[in-house]
C-alpha atoms as a PDB file:
ATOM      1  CA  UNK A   1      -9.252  21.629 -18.395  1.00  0.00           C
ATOM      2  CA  UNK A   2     -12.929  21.309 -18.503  1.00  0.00           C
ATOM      3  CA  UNK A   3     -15.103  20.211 -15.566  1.00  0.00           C
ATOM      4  CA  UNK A   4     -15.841  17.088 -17.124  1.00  0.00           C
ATOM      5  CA  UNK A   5     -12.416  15.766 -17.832  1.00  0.00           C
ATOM      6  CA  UNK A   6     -11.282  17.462 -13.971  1.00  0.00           C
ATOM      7  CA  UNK A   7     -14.034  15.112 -12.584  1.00  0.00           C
ATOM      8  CA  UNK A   8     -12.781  12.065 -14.909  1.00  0.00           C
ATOM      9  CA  UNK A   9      -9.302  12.645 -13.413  1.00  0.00           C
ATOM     10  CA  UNK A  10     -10.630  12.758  -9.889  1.00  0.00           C
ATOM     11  CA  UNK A  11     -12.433   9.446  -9.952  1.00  0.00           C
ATOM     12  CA  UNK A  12      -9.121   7.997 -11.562  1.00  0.00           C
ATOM     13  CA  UNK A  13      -7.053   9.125  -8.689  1.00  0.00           C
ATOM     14  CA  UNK A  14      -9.682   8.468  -5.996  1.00  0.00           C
ATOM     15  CA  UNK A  15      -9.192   4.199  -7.257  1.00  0.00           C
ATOM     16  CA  UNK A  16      -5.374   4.885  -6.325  1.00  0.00           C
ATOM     17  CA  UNK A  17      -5.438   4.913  -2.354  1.00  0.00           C
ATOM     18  CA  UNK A  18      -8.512   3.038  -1.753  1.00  0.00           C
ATOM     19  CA  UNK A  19      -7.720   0.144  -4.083  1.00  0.00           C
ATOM     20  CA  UNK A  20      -4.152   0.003  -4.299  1.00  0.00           C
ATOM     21  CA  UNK A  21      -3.338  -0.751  -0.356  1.00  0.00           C
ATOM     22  CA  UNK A  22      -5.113  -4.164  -0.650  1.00  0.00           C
ATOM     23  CA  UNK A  23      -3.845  -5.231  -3.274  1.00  0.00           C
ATOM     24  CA  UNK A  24      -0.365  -4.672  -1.997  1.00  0.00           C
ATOM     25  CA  UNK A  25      -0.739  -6.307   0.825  1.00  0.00           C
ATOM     26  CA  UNK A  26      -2.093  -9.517  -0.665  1.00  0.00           C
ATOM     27  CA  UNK A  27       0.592  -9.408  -3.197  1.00  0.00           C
ATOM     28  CA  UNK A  28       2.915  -9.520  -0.084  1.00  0.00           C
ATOM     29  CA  UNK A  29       1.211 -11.994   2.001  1.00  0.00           C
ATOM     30  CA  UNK A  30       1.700 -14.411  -1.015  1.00  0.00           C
ATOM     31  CA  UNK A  31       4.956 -13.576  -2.000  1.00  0.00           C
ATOM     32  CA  UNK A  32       5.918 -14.079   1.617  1.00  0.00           C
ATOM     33  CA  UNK A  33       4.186 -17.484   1.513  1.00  0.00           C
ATOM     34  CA  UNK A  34       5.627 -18.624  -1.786  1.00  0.00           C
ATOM     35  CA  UNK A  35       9.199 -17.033  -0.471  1.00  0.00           C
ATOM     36  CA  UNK A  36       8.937 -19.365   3.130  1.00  0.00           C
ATOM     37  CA  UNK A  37       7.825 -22.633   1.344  1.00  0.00           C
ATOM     38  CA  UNK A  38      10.602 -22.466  -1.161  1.00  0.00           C
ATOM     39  CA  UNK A  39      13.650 -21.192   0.567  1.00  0.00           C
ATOM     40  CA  UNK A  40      13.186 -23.338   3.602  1.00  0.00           C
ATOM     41  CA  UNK A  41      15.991 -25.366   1.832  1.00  0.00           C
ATOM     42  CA  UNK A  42      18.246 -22.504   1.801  1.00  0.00           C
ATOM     43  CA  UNK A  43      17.913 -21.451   5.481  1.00  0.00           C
ATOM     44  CA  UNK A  44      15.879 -19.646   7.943  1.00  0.00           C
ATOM     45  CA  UNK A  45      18.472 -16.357   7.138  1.00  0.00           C
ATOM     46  CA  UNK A  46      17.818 -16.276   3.237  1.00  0.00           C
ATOM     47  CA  UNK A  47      14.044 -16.135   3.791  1.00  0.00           C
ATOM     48  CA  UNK A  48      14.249 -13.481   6.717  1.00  0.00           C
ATOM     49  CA  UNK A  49      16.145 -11.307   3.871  1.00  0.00           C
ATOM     50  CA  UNK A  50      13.961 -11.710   1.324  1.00  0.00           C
ATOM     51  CA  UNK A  51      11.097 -11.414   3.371  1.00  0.00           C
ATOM     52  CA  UNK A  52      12.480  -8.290   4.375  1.00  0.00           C
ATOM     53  CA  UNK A  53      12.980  -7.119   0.895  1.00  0.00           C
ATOM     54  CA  UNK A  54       9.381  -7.875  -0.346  1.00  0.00           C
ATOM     55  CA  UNK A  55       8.216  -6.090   3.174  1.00  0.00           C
ATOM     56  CA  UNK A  56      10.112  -2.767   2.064  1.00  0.00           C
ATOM     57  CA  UNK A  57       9.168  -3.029  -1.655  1.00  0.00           C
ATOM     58  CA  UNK A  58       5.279  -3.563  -0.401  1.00  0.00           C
ATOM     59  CA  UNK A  59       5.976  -0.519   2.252  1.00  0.00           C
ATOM     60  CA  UNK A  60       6.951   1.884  -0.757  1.00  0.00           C
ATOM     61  CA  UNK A  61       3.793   1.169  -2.449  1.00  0.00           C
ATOM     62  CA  UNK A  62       1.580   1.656  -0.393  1.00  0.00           C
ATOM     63  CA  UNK A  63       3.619   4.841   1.083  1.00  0.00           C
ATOM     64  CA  UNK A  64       2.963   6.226  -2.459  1.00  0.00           C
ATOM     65  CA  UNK A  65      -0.262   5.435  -2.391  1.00  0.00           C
ATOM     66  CA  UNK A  66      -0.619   7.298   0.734  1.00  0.00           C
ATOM     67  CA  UNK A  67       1.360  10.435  -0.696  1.00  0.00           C
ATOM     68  CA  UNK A  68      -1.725  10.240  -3.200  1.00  0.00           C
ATOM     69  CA  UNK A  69      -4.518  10.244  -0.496  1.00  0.00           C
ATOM     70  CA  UNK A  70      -2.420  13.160   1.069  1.00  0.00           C
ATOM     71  CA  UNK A  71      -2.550  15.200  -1.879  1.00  0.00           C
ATOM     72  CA  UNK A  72      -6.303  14.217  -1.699  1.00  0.00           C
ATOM     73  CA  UNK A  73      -7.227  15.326   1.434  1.00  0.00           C
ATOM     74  CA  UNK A  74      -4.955  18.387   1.580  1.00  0.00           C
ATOM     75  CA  UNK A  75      -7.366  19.344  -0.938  1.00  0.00           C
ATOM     76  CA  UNK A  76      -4.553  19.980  -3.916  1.00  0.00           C
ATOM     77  CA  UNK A  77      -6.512  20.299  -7.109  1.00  0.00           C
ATOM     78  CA  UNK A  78      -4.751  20.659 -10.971  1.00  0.00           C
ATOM     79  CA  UNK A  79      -4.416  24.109 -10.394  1.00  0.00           C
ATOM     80  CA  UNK A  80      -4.063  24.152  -6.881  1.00  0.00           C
ATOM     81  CA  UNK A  81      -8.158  24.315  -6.632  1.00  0.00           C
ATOM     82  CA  UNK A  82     -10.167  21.961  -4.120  1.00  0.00           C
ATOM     83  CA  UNK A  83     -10.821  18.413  -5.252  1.00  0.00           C
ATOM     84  CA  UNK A  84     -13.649  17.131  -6.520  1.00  0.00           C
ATOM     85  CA  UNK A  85     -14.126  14.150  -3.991  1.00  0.00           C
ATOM     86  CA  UNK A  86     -15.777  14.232  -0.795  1.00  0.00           C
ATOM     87  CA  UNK A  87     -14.383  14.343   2.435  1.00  0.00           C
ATOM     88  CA  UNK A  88     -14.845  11.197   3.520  1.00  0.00           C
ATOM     89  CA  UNK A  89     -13.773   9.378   0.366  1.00  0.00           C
ATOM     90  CA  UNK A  90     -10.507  11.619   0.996  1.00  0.00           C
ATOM     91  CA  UNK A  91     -10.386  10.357   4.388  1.00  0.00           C
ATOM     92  CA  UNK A  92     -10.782   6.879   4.201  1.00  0.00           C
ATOM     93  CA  UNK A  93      -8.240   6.172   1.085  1.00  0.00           C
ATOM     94  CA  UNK A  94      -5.237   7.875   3.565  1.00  0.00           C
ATOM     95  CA  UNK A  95      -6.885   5.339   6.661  1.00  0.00           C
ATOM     96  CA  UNK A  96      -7.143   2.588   4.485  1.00  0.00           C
ATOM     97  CA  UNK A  97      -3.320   2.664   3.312  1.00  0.00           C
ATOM     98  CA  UNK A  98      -2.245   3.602   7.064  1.00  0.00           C
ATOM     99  CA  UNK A  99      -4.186   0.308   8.059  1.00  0.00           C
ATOM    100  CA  UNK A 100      -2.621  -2.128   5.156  1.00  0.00           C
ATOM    101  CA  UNK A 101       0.725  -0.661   6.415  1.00  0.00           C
ATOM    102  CA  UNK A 102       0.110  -2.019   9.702  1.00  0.00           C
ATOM    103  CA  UNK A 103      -0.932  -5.543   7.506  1.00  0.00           C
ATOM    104  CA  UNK A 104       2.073  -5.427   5.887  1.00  0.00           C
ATOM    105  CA  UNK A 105       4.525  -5.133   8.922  1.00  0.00           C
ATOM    106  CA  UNK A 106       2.643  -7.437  10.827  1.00  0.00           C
ATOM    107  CA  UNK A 107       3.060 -10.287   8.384  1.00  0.00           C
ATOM    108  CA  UNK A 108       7.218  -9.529   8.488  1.00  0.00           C
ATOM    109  CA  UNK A 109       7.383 -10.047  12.179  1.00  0.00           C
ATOM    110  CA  UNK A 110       7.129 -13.816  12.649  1.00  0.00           C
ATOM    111  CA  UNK A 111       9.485 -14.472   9.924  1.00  0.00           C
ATOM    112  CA  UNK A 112      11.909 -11.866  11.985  1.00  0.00           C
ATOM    113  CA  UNK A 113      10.762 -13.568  15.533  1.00  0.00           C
ATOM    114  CA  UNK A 114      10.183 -17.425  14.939  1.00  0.00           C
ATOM    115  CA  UNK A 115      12.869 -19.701  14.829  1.00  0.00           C
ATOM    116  CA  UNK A 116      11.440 -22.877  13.427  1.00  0.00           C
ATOM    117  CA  UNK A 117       8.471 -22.446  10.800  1.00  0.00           C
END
């Protein structure tokens, strides 16, 4: 692999854990909207399940994404080299999905602690 298609592949992955945690998380927050203004019908216990669901779907996301900013900052290269991004880049794509983690399980609890909505 030349050094030009090694630091093609690099940017591509870099995209992965500092764009991909947002976007989960507002995927999420709107299906967990969209889920609590049309099951509301059905019962309070349908939308806590499916609320759940969507919450562990959106965890597994961005828990890959955050297996990819792993492999970033551990430094694994294609051949087991160091990677071509800097340190802080590595650093903030592992923060950033640690953070929308947080976003994600904070928008499950009041479905799981309200009563009345």
């Amino acid at each position: 692999m030349s050094i030009l298609q090694r630091a093609r592949h690099a940017e591509a992955t870099a995209v992965i854990p500092l764009l991909g945690p947002p976007t989960i998380w507002g995927l999420h927050l709107l299906v967990c909207y969209l889920l609590q203004s049309a099951t509301t019908v059905v019962g309070i216990t349908w939308m806590r399940i499916e609320i759940a669901i969507a919450t562990a779907v959106a965890l597994a996301g961005i828990a890959a994404c955050a297996f990819v900013a792993h492999a970033q900052r551990a430094g694994d290269g294609e051949h087991g080299g160091p990677s071509d991004l800097p340190d802080f880049v590595r650093t903030l794509g592992l923060a950033t999905c640690l953070l929308f983690a947080l976003g994600v399980i904070f928008t499950l609890v009041p479905a799981l602690v309200l009563d009345r909505f």
